[in-house]
Protein backbone atom coordinates (compact mmCIF):
# COMPACT_ATOMS: atom_id res chain seq x y z
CA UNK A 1 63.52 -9.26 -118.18
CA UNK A 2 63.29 -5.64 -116.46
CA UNK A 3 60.06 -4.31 -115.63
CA UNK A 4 59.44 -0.46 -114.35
CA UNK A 5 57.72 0.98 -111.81
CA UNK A 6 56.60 3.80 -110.83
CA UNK A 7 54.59 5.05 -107.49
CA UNK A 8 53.21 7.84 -106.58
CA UNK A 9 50.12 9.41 -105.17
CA UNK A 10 49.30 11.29 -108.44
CA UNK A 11 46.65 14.17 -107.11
CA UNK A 12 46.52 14.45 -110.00
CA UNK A 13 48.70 12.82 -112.44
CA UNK A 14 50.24 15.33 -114.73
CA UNK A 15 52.78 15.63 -117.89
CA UNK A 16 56.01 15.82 -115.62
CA UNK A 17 54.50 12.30 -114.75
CA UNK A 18 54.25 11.06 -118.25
CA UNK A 19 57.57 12.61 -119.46
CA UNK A 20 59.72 10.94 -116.70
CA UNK A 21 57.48 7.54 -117.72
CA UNK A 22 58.42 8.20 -121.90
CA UNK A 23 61.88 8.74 -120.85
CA UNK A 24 62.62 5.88 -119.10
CA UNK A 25 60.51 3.73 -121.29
CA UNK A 26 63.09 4.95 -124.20
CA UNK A 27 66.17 4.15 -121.61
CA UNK A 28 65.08 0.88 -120.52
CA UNK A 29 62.74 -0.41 -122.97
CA UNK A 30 61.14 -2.75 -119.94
CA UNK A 31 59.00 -5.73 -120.61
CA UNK A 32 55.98 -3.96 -118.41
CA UNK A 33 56.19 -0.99 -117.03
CA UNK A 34 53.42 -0.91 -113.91
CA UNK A 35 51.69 2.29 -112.26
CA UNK A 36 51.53 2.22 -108.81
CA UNK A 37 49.21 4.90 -107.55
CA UNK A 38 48.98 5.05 -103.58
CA UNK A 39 46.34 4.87 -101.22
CA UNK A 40 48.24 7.11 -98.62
CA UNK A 41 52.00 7.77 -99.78
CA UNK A 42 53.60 7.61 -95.75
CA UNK A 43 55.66 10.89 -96.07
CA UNK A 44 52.74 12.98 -97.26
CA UNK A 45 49.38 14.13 -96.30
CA UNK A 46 46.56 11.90 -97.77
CA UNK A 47 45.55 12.53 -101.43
CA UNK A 48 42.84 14.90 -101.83
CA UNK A 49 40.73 12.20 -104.42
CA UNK A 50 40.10 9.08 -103.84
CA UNK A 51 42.11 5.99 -104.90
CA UNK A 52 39.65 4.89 -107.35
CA UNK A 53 38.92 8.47 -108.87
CA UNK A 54 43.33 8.71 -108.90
CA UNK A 55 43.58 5.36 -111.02
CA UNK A 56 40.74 6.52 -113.18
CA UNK A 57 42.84 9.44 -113.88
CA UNK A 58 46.16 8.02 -114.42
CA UNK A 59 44.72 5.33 -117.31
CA UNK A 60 43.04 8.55 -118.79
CA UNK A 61 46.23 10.50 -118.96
CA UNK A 62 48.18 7.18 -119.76
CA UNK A 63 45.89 6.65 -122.60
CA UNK A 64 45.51 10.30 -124.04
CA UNK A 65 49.70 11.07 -123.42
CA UNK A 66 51.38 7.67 -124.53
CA UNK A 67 51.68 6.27 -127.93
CA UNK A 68 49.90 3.07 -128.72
CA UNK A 69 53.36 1.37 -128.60
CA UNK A 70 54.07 2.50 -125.03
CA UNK A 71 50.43 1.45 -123.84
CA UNK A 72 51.13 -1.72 -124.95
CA UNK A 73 53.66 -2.14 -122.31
CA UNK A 74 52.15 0.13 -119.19
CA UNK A 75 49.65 -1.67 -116.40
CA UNK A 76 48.11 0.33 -113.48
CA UNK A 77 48.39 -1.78 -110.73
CA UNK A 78 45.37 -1.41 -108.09
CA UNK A 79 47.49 -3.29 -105.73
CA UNK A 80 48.11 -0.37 -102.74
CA UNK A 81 44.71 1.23 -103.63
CA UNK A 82 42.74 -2.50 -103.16
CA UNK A 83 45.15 -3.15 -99.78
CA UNK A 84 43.07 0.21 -98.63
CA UNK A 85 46.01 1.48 -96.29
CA UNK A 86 49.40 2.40 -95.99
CA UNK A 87 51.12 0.83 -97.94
CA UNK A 88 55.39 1.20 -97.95
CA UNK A 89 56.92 1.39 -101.28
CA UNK A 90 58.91 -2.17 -100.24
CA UNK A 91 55.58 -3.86 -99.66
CA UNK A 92 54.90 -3.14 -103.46
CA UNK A 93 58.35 -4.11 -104.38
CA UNK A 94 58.33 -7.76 -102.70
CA UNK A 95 54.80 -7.63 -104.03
CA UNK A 96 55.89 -7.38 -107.86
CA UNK A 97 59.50 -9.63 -107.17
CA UNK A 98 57.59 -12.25 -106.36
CA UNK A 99 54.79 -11.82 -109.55
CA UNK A 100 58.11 -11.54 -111.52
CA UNK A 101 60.68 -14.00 -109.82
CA UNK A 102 63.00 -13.45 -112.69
CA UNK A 103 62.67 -9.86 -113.22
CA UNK A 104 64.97 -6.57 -112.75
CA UNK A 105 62.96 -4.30 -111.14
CA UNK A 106 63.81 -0.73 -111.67
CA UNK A 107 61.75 2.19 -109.33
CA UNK A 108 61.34 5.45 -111.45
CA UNK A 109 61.33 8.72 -109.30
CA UNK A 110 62.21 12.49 -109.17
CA UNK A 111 65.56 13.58 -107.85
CA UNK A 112 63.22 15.35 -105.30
CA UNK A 113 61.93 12.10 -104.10
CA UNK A 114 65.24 10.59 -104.04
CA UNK A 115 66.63 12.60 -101.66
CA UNK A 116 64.53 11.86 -99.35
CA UNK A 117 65.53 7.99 -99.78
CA UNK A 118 66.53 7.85 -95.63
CA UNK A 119 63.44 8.24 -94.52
CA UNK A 120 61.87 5.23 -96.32
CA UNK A 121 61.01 2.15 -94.30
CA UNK A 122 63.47 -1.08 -94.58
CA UNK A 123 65.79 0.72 -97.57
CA UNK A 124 68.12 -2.01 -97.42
CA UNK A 125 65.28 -4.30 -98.52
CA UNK A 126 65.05 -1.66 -101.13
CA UNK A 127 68.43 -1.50 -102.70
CA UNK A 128 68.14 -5.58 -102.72
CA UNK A 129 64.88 -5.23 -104.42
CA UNK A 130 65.16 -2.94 -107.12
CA UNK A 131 67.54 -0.09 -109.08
CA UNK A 132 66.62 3.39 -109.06
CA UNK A 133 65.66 5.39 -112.92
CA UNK A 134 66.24 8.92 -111.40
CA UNK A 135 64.48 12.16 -113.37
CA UNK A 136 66.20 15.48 -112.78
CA UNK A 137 64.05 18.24 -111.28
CA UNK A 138 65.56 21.82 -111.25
CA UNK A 139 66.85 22.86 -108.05
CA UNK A 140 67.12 20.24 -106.64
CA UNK A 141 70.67 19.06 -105.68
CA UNK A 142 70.79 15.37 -104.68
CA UNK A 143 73.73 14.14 -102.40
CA UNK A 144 73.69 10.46 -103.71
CA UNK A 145 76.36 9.30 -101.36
CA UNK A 146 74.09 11.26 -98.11
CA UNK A 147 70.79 9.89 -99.44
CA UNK A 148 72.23 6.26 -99.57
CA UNK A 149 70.20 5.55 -102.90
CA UNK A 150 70.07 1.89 -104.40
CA UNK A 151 72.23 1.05 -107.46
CA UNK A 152 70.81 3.94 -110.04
CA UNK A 153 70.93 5.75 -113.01
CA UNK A 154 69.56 9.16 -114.42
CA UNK A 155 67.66 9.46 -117.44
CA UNK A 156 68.92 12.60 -120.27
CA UNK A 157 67.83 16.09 -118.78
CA UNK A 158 65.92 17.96 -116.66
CA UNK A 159 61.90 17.42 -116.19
CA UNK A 160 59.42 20.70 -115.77
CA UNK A 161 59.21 21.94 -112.69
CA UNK A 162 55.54 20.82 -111.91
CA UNK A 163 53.75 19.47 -109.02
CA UNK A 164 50.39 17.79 -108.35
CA UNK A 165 50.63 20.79 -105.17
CA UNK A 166 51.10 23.67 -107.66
CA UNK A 167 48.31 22.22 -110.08
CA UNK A 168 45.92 21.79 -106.98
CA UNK A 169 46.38 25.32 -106.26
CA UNK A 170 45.95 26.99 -109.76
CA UNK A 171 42.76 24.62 -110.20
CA UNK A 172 41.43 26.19 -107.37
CA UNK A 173 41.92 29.60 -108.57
CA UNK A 174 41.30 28.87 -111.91
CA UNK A 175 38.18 26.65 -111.66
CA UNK A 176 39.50 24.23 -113.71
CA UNK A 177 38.76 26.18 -116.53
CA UNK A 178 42.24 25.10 -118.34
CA UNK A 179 45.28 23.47 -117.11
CA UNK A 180 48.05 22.99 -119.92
CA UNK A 181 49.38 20.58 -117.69
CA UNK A 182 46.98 18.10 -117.84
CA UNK A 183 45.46 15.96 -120.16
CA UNK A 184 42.34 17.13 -120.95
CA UNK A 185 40.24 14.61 -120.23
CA UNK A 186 41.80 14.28 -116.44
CA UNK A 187 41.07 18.34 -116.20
CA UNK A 188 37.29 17.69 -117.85
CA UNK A 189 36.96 14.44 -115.29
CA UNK A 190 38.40 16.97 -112.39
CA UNK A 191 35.65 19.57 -113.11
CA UNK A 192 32.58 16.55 -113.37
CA UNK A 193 33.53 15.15 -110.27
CA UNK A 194 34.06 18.77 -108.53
CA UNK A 195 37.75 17.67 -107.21
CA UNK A 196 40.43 19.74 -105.65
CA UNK A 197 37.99 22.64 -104.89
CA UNK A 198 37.42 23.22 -108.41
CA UNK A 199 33.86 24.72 -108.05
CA UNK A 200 35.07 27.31 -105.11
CA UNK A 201 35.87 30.25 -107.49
CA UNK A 202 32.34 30.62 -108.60
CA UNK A 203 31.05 30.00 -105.34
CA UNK A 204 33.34 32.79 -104.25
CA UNK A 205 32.34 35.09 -107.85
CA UNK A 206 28.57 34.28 -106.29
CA UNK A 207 29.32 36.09 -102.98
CA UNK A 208 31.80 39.40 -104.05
CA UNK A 209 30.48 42.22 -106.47
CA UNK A 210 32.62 42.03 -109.47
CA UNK A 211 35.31 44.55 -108.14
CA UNK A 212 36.25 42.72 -104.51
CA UNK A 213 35.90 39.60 -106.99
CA UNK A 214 38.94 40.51 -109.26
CA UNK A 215 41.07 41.80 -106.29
CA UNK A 216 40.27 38.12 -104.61
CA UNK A 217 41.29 36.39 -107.53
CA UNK A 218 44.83 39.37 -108.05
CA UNK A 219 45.81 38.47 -104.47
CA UNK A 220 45.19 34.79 -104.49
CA UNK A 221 47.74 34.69 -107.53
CA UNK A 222 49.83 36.84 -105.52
CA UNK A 223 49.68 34.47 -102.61
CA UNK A 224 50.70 31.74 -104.67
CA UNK A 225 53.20 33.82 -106.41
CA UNK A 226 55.22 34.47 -102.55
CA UNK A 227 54.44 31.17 -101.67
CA UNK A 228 56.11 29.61 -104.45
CA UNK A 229 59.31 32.25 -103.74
CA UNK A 230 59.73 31.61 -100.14
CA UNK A 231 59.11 27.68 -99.84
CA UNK A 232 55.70 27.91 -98.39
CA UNK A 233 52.44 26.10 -99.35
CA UNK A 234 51.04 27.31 -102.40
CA UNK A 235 47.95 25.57 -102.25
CA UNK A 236 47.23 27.12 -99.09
CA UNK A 237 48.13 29.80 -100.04
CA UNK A 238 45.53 30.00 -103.03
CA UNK A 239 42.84 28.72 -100.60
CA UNK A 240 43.41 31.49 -98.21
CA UNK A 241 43.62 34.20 -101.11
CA UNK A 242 40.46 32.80 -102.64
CA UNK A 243 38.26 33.28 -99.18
CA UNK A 244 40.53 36.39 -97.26
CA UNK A 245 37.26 38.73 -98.60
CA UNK A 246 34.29 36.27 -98.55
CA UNK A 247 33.17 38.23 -95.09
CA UNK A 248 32.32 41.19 -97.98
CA UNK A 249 28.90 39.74 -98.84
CA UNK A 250 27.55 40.80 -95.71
CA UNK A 251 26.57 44.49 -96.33
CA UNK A 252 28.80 46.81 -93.68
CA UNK A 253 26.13 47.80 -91.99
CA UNK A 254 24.83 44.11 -91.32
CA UNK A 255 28.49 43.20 -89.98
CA UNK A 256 28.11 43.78 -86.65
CA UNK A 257 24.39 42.03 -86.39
CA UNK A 258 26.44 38.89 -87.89
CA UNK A 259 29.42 39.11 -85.06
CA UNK A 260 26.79 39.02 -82.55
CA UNK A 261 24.43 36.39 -83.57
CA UNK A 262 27.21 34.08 -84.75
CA UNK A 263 29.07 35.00 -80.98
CA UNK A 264 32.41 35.16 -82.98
CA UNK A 265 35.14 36.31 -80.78
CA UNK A 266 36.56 39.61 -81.60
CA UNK A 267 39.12 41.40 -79.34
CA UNK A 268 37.62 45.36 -79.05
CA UNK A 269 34.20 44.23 -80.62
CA UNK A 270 32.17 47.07 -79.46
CA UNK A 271 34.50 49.53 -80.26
CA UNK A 272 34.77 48.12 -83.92
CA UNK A 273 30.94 48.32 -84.17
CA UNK A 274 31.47 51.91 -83.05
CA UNK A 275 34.36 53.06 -84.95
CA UNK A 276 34.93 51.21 -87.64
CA UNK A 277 32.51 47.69 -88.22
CA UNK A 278 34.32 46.79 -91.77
CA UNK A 279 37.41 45.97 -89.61
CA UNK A 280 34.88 42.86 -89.06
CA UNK A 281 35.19 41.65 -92.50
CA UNK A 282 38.22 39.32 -91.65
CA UNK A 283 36.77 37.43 -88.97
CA UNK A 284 32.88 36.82 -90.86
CA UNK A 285 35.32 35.60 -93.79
CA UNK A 286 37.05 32.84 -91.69
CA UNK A 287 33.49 32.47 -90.19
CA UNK A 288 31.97 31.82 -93.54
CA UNK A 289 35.29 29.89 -94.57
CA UNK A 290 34.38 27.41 -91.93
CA UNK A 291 30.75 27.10 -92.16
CA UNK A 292 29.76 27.01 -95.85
CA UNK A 293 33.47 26.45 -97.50
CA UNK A 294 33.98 23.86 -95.14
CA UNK A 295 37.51 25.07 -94.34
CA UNK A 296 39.25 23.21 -91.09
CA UNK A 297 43.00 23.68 -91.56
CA UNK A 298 43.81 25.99 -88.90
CA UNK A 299 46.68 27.80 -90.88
CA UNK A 300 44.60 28.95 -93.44
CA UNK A 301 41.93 29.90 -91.18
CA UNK A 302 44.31 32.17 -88.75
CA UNK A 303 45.84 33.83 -92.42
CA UNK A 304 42.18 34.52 -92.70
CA UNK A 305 41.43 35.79 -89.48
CA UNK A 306 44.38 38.18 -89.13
CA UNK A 307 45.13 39.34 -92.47
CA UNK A 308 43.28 42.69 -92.16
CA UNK A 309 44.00 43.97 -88.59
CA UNK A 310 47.30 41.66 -87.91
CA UNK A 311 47.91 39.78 -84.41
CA UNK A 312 50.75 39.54 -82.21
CA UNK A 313 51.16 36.23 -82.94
CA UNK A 314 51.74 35.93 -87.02
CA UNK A 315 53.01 32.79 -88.31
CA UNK A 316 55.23 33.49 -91.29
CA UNK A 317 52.12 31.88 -93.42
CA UNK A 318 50.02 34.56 -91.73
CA UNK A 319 52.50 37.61 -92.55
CA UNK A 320 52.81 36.73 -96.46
CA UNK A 321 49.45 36.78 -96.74
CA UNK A 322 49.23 39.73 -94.87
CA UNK A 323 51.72 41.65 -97.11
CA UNK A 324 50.38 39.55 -100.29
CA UNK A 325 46.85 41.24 -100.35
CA UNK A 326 48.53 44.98 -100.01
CA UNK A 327 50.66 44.44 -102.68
CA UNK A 328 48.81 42.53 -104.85
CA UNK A 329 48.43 44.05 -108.42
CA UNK A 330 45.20 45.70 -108.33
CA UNK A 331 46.60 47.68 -105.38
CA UNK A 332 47.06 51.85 -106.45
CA UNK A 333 48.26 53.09 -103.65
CA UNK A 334 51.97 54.66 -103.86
CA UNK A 335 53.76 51.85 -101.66
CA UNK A 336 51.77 48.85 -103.50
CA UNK A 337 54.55 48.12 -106.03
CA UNK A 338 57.29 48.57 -103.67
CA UNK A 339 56.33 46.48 -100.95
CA UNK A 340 55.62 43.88 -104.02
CA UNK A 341 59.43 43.85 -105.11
CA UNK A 342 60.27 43.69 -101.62
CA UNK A 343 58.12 40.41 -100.89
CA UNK A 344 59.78 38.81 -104.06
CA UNK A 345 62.98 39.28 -102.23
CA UNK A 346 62.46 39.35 -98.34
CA UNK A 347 58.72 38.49 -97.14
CA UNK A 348 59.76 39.67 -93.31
CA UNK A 349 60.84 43.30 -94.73
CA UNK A 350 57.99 43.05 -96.58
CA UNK A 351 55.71 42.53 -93.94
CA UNK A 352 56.90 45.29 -92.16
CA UNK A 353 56.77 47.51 -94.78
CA UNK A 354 53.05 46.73 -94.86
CA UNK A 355 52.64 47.27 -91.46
CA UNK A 356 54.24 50.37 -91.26
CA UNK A 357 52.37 51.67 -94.38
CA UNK A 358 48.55 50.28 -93.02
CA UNK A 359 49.47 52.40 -89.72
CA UNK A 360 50.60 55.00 -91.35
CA UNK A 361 47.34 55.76 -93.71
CA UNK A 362 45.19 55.75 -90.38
CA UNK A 363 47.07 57.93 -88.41
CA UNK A 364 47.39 60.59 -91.63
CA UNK A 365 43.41 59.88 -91.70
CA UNK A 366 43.24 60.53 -87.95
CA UNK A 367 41.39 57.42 -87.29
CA UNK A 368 41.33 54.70 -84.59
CA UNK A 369 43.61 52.11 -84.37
CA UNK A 370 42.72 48.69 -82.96
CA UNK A 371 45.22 47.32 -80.00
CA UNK A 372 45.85 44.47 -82.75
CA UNK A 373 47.88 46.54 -84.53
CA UNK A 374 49.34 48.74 -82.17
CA UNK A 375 50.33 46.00 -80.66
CA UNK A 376 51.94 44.70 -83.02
CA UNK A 377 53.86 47.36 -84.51
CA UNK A 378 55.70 47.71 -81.06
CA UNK A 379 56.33 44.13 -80.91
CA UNK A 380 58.18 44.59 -84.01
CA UNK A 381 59.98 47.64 -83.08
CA UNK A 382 60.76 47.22 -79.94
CA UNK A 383 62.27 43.52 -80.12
CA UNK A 384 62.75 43.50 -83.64
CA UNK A 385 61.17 40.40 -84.00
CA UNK A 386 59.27 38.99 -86.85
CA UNK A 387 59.11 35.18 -85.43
């Protein structure tokens, strides 16, 4: 008898998940086939919904995606979600070998999860449990002999190139309005429940006037958009987009009142509330991403904080989103659609592109620039240094 399973932390569970499952179902016709979603998958960050709101969604998709023929053979298994910790994918293994003493077990997985075999715990206990049913995923290249994989096969072509990551981030720029990706009754049950930041884009739409609205939603795509290119996290990346330009609902005059009485910490502040108090914007918007967004990851924050003036210190997170909200569509300005091309190819010439160009409309302007960018630009120059 050979029973299938397959583990994952499915935040949410999409079609890629259900097309690998209907393919190897076809392959291997198994007796039972479980799904194993995790509490805390060990070489991730925790999963953004709960266990119990995960394993409501993966029966929902199972039951609006598979045939009635295939349901007849699929079980979610609460088993790592009821254990309420870590739990190792051999734990679940030895967990289901004993259940089924006389049972092939085969472990279903993306070549992008199979490369990373190594760095599993106990994988010789692994390749004496179980076989690996591996789905394709374009481009990625896996070195079966350097990833030591267990006795395997592949199923017949290549899945879509989705992730629960790249979901979570159009959902949050979206609002959940539509998701082709997922069934629609996981997408409806996302939007009841409010998960994955779903109801931040009209909490957002609340606070902008309708034009700083569409440019926060035009550079938020765009964020995602560089992100995706240059192997950075895209649902950062839409977070940070989605709140760059909250610090716009307070009025410009008001902006220097709310730096005070909020004692945020701006280098130059009086001379900003002399000169110039919009260059305040970015630092009320990672205020008010903090204190009513809730916001504590520290690299979307600083992307926040600096994307307007720049810093010294810019992570390469912090310079694409930088260059992402010059270039960004709605941008008219000459150098908008070249610095766009150049961020689809090289987000570092980019970045100093948009540098160059943001000094360069001041000075023709004959207005003040902050030490922040000054001190930048000669950073760059001078040690031509983007790190």
């Amino acid at each position: 008898m050979d029973v299938l399973v397959f583990g994952g932390s499915f935040d949410p569970p999409h079609d890629c998940h259900v097309k690998m499952l209907r393919a190897a179902l076809k392959k291997l016709r198994p007796a039972t086939a479980y799904i194993v979603a995790a509490h805390h998958s060990p070489l991730k960050s925790a999963a953004q919904a709960g266990g119990r709101a995960r394993l409501q969604m993966v029966r929902t998709a199972l039951r609006e995606r598979l045939t009635n023929a295939e349901l007849k053979k699929v079980r979610v298994l609460e088993f790592e979600v009821l254990r309420n910790r870590m739990t190792y994918t051999y734990e679940t293994l030895r967990y289901l070998s004993k259940r089924h003493p006389s049972a092939r077990l085969y472990f279903l997985l993306g070549s992008d999860t199979a490369a990373g075999f190594r760095d599993w715990k106990k994988t010789s206990e692994i390749r004496d449990l179980c076989r690996f049913i591996i789905g394709r995923r374009p481009g990625v290249e896996l070195n079966v002999e350097k990833a030591g994989l267990p006795k395997h096969a592949f199923l017949k072509g290549i899945f879509p190139d989705v992730s629960s990551t790249e979901i979570r981030a159009r959902l949050i720029i979206t609002g959940g309005v539509s998701c082709p990706d997922l069934a629609p009754g996981v997408l409806k049950h996302i939007r009841s429940k409010k998960l994955y930041q779903t109801e931040l884009r009209a909490r957002v739409q609340k606070l902008l006037g309708p034009g700083r609205f569409a440019h926060t939603v035009s550079m938020a795509e765009t964020s995602v958009l560089l992100a995706r290119r240059h192997g950075m996290d895209v649902e950062r990346a839409a977070l940070a987009g989605m709140l760059h330009d909250v610090g716009r609902s307070v009025p410009t005059e008001k902006m220097t009142q709310y730096v005070r009485d909020n004692r945020l910490d701006v280098s130059l502040s009086s001379q900003i509330a002399k000169r110039q108090p919009m260059l305040f914007h970015a630092h009320i918007s990672e205020d008010i991403a903090r204190r009513r967004f809730g916001v504590s990851d520290p690299d979307v924050l600083s992307a926040v904080r600096k994307h307007t003036l720049g810093d010294i210190y810019m992570s390469p997170f912090d310079r694409l989103i930088y260059t992402a909200d010059a270039c960004s569509p709605d941008r008219r300005f000459p150098e908008a659609r070249r610095i766009f091309n150049s961020a689809l190819r090289d987000i570092d010439a980019a970045f100093l592109e948009t540098v160059k160009t943001k000094l360069g409309y001041v000075l023709r302007a004959h207005g003040w620039i902050h030490s922040s960018g000054i001190g930048l630009w000669n950073k760059l120059v001078s040690r031509d240094d983007l790190g």
